[in-house]
PDB file of N, CA and C in Angstrom:
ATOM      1  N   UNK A   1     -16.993  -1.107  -3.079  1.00  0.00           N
ATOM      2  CA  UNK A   1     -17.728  -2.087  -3.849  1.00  0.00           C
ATOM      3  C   UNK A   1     -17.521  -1.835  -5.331  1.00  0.00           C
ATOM      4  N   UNK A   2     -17.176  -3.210  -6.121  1.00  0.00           N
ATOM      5  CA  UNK A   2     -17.038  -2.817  -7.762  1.00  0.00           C
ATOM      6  C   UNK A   2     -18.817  -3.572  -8.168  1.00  0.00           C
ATOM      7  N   UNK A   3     -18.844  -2.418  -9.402  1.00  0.00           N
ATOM      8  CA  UNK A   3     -19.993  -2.905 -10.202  1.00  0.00           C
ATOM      9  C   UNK A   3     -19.894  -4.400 -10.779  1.00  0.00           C
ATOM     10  N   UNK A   4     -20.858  -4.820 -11.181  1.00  0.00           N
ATOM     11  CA  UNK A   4     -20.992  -5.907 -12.244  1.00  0.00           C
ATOM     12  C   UNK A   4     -21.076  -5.969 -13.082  1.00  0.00           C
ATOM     13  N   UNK A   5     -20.631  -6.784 -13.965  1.00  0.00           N
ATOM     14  CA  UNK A   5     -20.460  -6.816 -15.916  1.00  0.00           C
ATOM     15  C   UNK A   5     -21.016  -8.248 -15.706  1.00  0.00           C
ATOM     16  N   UNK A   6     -22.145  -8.451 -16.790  1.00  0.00           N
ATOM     17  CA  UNK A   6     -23.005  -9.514 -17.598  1.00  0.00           C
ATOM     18  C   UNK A   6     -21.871 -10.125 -18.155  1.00  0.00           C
ATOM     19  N   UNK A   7     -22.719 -11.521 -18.024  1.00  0.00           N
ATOM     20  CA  UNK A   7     -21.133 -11.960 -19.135  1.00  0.00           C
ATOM     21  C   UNK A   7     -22.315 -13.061 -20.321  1.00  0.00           C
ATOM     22  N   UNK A   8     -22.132 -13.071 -21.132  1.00  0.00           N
ATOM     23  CA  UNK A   8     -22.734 -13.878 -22.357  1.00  0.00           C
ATOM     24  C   UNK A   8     -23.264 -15.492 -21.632  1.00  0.00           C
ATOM     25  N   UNK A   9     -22.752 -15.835 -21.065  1.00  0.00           N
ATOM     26  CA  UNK A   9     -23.085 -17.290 -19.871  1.00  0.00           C
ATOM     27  C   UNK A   9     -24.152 -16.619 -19.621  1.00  0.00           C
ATOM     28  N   UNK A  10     -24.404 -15.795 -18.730  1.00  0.00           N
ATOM     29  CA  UNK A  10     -25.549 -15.447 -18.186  1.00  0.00           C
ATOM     30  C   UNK A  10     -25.280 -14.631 -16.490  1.00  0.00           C
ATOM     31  N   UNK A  11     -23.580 -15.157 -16.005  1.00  0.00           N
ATOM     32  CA  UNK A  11     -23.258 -14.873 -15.255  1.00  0.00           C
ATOM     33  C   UNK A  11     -22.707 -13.341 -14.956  1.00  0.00           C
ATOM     34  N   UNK A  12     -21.978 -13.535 -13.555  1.00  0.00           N
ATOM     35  CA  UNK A  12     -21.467 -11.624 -13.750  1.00  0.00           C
ATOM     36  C   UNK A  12     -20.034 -12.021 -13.000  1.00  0.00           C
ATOM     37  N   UNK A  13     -19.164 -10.987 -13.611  1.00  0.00           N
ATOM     38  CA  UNK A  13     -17.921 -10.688 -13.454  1.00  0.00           C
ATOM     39  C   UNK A  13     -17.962  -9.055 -12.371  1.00  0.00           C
ATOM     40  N   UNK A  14     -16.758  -9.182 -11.954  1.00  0.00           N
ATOM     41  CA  UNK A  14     -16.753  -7.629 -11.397  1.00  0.00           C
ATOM     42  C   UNK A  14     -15.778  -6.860 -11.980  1.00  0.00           C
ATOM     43  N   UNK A  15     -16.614  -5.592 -12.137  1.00  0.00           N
ATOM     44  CA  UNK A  15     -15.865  -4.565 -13.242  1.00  0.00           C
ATOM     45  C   UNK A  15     -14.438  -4.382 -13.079  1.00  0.00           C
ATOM     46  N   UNK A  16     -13.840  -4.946 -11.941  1.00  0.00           N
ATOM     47  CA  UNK A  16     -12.333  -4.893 -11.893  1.00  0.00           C
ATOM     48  C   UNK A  16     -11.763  -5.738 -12.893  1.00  0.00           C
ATOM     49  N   UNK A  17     -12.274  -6.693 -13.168  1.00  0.00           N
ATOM     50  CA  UNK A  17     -11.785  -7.692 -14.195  1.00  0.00           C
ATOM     51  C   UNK A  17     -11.854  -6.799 -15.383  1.00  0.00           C
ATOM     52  N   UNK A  18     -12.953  -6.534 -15.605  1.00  0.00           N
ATOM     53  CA  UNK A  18     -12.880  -5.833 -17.135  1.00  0.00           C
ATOM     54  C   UNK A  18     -11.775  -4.905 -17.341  1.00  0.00           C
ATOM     55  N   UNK A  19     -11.869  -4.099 -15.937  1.00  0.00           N
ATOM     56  CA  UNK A  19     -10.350  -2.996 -15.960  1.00  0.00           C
ATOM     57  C   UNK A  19      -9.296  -3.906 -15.905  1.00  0.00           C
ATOM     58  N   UNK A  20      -9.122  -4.975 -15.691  1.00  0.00           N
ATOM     59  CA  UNK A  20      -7.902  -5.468 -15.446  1.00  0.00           C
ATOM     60  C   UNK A  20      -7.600  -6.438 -16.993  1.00  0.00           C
ATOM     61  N   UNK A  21      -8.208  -6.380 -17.915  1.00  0.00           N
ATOM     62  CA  UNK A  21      -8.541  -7.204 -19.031  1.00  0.00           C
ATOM     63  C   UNK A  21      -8.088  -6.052 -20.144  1.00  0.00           C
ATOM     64  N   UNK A  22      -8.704  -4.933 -20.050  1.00  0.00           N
ATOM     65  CA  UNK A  22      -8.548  -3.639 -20.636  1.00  0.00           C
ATOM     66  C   UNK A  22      -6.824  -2.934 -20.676  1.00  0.00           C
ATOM     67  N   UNK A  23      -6.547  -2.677 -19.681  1.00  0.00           N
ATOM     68  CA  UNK A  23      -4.983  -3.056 -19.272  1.00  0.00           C
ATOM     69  C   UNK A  23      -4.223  -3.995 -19.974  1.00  0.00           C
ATOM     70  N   UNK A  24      -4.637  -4.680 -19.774  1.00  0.00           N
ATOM     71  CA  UNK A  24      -3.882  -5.829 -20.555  1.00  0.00           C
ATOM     72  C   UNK A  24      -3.088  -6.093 -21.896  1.00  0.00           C
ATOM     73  N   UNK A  25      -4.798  -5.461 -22.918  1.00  0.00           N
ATOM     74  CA  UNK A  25      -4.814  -5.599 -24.112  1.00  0.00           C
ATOM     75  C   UNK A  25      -3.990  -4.290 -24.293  1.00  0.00           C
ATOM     76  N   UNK A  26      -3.953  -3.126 -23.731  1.00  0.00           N
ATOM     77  CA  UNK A  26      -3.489  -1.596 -24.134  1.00  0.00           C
ATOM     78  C   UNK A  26      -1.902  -2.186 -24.165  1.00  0.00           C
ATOM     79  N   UNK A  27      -1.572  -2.778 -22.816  1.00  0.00           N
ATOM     80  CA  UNK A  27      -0.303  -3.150 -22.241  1.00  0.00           C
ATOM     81  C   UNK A  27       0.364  -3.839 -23.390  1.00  0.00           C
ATOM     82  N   UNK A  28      -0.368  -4.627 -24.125  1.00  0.00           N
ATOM     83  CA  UNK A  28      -0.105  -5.762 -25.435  1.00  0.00           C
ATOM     84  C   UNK A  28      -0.086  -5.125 -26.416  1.00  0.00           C
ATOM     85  N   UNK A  29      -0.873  -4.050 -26.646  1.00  0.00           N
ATOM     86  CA  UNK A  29      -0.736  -3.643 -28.226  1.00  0.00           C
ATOM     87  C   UNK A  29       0.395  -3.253 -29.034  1.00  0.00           C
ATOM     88  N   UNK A  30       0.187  -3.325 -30.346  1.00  0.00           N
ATOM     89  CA  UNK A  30       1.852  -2.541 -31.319  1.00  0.00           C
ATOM     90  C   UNK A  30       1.543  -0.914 -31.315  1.00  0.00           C
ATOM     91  N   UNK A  31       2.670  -0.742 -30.576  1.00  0.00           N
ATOM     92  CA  UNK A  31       3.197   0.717 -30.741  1.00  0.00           C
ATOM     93  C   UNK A  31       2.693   1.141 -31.722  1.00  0.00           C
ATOM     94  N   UNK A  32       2.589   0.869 -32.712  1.00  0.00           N
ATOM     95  CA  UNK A  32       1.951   1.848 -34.093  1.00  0.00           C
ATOM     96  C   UNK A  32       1.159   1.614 -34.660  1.00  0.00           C
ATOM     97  N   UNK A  33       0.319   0.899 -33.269  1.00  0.00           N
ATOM     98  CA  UNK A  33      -1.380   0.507 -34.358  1.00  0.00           C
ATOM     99  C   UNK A  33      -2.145   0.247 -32.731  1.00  0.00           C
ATOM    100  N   UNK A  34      -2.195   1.163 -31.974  1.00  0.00           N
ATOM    101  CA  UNK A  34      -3.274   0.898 -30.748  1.00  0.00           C
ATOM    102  C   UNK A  34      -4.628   0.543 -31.123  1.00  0.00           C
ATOM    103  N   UNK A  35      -4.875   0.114 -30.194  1.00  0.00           N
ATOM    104  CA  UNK A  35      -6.273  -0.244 -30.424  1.00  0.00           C
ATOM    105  C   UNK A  35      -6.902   0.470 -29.981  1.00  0.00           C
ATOM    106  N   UNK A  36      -8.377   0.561 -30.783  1.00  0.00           N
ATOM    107  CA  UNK A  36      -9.583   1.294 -30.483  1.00  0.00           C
ATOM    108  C   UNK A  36     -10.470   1.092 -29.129  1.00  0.00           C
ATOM    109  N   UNK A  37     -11.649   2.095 -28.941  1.00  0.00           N
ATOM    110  CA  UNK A  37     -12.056   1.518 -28.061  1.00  0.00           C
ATOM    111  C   UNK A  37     -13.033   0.577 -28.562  1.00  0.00           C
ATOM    112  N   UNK A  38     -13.388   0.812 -29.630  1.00  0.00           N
ATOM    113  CA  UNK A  38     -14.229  -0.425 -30.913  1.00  0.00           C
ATOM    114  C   UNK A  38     -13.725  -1.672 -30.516  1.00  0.00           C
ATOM    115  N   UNK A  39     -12.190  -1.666 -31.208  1.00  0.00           N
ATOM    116  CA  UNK A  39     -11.686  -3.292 -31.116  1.00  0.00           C
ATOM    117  C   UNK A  39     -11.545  -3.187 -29.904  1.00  0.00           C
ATOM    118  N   UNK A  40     -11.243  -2.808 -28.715  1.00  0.00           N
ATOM    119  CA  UNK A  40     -11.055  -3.398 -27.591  1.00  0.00           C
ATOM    120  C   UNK A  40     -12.881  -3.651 -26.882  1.00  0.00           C
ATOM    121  N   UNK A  41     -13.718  -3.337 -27.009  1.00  0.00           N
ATOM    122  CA  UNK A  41     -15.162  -3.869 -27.408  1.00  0.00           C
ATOM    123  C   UNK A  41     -15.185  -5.236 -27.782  1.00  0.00           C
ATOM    124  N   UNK A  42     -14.857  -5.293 -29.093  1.00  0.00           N
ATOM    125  CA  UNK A  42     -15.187  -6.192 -29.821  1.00  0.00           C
ATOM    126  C   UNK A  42     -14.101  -7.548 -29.128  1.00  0.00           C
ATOM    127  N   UNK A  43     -13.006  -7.342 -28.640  1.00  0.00           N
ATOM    128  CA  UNK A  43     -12.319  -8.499 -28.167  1.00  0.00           C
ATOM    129  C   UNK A  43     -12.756  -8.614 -26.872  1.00  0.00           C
ATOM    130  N   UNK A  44     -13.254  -7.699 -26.116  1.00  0.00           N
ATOM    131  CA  UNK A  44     -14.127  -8.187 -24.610  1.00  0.00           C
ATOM    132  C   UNK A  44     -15.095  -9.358 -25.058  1.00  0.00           C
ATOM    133  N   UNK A  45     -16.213  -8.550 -26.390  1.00  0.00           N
ATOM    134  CA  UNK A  45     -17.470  -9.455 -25.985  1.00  0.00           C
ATOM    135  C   UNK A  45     -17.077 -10.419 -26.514  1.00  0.00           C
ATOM    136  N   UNK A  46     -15.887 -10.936 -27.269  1.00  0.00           N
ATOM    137  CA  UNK A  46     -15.583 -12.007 -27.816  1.00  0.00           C
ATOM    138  C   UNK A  46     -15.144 -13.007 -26.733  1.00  0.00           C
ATOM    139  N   UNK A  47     -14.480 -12.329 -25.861  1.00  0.00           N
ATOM    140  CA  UNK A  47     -14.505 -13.553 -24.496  1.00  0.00           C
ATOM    141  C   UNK A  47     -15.203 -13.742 -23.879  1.00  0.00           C
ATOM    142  N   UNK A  48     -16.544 -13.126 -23.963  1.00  0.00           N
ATOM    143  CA  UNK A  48     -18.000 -13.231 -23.521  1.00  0.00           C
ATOM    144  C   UNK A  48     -18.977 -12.094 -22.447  1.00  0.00           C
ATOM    145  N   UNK A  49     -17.554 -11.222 -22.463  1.00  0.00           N
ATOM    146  CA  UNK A  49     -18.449 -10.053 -21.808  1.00  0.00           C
ATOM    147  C   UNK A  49     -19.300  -9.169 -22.556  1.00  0.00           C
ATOM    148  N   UNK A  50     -20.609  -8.870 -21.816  1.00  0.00           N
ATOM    149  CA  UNK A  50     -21.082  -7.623 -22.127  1.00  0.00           C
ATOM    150  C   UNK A  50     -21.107  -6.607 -22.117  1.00  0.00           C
ATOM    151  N   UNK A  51     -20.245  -5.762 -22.860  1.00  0.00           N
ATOM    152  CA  UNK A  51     -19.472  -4.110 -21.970  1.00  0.00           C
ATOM    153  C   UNK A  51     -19.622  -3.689 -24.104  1.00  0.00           C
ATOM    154  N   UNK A  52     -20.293  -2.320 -23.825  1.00  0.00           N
ATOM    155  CA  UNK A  52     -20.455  -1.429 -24.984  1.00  0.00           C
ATOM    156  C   UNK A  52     -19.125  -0.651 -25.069  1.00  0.00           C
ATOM    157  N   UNK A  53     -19.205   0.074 -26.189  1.00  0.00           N
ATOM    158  CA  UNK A  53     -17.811   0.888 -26.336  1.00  0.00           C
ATOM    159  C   UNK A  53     -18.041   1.866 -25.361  1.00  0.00           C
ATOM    160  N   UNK A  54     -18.596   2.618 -25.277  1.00  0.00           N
ATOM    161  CA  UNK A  54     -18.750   4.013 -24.351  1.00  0.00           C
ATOM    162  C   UNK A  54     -18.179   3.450 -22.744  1.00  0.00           C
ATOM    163  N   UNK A  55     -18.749   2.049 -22.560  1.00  0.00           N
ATOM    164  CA  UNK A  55     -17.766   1.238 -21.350  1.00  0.00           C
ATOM    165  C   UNK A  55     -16.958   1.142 -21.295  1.00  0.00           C
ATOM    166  N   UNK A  56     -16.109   0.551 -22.111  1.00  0.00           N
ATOM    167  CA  UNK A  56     -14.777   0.452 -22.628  1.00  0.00           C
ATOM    168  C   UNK A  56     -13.737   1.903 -22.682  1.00  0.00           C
ATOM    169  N   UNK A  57     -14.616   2.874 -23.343  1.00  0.00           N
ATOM    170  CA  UNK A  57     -14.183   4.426 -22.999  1.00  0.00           C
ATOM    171  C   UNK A  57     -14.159   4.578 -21.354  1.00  0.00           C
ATOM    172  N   UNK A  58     -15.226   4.944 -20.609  1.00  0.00           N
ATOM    173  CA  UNK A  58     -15.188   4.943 -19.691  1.00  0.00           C
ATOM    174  C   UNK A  58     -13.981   4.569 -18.434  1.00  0.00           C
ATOM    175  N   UNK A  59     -13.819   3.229 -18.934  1.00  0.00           N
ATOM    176  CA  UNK A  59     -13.332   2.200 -17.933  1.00  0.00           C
ATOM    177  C   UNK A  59     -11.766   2.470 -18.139  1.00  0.00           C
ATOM    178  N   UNK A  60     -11.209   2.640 -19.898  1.00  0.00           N
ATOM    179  CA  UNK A  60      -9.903   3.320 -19.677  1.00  0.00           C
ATOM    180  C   UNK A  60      -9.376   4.645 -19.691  1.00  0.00           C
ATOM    181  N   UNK A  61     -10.836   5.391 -19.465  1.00  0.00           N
ATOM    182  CA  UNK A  61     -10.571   6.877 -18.607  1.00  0.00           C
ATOM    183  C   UNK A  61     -10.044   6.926 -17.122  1.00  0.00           C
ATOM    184  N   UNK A  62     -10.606   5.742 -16.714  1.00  0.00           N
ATOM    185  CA  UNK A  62     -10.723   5.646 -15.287  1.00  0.00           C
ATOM    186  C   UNK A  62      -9.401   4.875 -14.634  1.00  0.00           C
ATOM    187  N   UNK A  63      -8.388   4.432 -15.887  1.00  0.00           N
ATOM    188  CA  UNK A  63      -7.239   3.848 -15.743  1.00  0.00           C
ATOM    189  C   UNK A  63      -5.970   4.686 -16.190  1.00  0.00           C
ATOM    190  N   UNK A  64      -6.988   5.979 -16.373  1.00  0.00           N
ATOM    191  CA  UNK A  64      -5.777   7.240 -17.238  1.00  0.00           C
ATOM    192  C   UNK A  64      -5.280   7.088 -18.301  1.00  0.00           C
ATOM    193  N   UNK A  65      -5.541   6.249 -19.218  1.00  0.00           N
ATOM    194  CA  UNK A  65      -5.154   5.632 -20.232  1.00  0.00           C
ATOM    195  C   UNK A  65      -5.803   6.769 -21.364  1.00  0.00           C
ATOM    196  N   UNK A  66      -4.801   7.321 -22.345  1.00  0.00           N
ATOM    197  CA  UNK A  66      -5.514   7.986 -23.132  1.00  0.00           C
ATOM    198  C   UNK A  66      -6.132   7.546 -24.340  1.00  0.00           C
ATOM    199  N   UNK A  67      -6.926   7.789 -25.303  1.00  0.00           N
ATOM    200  CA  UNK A  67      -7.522   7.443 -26.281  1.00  0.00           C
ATOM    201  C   UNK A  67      -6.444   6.929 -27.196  1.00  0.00           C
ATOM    202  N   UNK A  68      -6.791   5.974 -28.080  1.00  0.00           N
ATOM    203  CA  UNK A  68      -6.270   5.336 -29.474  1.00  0.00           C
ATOM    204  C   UNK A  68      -5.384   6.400 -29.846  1.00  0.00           C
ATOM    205  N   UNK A  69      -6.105   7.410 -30.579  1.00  0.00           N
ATOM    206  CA  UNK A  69      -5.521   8.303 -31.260  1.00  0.00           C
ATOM    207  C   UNK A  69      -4.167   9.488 -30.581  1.00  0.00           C
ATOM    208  N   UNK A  70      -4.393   9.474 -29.265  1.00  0.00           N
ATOM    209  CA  UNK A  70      -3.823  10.345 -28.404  1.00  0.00           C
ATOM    210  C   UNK A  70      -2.436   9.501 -28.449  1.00  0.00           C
ATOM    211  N   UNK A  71      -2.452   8.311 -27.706  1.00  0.00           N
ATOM    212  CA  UNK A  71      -1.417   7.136 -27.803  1.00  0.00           C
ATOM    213  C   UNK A  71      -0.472   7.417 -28.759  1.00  0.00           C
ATOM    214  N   UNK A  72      -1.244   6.956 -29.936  1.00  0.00           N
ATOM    215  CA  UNK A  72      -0.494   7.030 -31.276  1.00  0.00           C
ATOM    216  C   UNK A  72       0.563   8.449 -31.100  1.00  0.00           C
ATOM    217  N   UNK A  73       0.184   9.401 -31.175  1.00  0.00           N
ATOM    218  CA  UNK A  73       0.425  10.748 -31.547  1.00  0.00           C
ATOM    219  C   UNK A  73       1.807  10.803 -30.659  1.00  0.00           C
ATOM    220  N   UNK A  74       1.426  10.556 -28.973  1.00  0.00           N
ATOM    221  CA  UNK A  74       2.391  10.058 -27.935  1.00  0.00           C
ATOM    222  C   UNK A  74       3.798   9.561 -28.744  1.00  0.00           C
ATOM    223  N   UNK A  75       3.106   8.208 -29.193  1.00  0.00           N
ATOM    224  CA  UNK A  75       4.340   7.144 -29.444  1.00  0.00           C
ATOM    225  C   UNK A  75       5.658   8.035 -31.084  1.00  0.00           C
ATOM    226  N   UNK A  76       4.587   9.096 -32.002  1.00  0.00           N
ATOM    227  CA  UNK A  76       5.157   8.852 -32.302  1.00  0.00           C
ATOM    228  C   UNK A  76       6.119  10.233 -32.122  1.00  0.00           C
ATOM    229  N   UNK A  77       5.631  11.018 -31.154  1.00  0.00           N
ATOM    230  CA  UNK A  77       6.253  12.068 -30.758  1.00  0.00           C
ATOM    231  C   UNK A  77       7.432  11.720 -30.007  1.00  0.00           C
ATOM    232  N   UNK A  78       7.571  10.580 -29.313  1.00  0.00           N
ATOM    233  CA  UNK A  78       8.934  10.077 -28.853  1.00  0.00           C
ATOM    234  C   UNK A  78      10.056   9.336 -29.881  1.00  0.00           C
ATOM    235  N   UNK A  79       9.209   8.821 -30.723  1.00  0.00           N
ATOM    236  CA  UNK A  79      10.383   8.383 -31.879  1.00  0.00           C
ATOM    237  C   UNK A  79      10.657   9.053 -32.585  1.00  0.00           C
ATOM    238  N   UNK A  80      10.309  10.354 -32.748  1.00  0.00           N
ATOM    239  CA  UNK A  80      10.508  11.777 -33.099  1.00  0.00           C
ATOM    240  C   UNK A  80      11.776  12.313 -32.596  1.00  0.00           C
ATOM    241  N   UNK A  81      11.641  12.229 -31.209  1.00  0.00           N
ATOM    242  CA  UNK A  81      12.785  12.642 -30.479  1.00  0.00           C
ATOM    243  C   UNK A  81      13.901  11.923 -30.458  1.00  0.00           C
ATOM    244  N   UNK A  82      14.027  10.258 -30.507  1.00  0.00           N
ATOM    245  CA  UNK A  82      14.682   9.640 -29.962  1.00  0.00           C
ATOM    246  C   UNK A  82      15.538   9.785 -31.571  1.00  0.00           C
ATOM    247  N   UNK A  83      15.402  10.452 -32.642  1.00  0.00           N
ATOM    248  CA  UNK A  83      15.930  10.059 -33.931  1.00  0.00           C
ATOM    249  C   UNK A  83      16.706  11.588 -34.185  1.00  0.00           C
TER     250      UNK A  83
END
């Protein structure tokens, strides 16, 4: 069973969506400017979900996805190498 996420309607989504929304945006971002778990917050509730940052943390812990800053460090440790 997945949890439920509020959505600004009034309705509920299931937290797979949010993981699958979360994904998305990581999947989309520029290599040298990831996004936070702030802005990725702030562009959920903008499509009308209700999910806090610490959710947003959470949810791309739970997708193995490492933090903003970790990413970065990642990306630029390979263009490091590749040069």
């Amino acid at each position: 069973f997945s949890s439920r996420i509020k959505q600004s309607t009034g309705a509920e989504c299931s937290s797979d969506k949010v993981h699958s929304d979360i994904y998305a945006l990581i999947s989309s971002e520029a290599p040298s400017t990831p996004l936070s778990d702030q802005q990725i917050t702030d562009i959920l509730n903008g499509k009308g979900y209700k999910v806090s940052r610490k959710t947003v943390a959470k949810y791309r812990e739970d997708l193995g996805i490492a933090s903003s800053y970790v990413r970065k460090q990642q990306r630029y440790q390979e263009a490091k190498k590749k040069k």
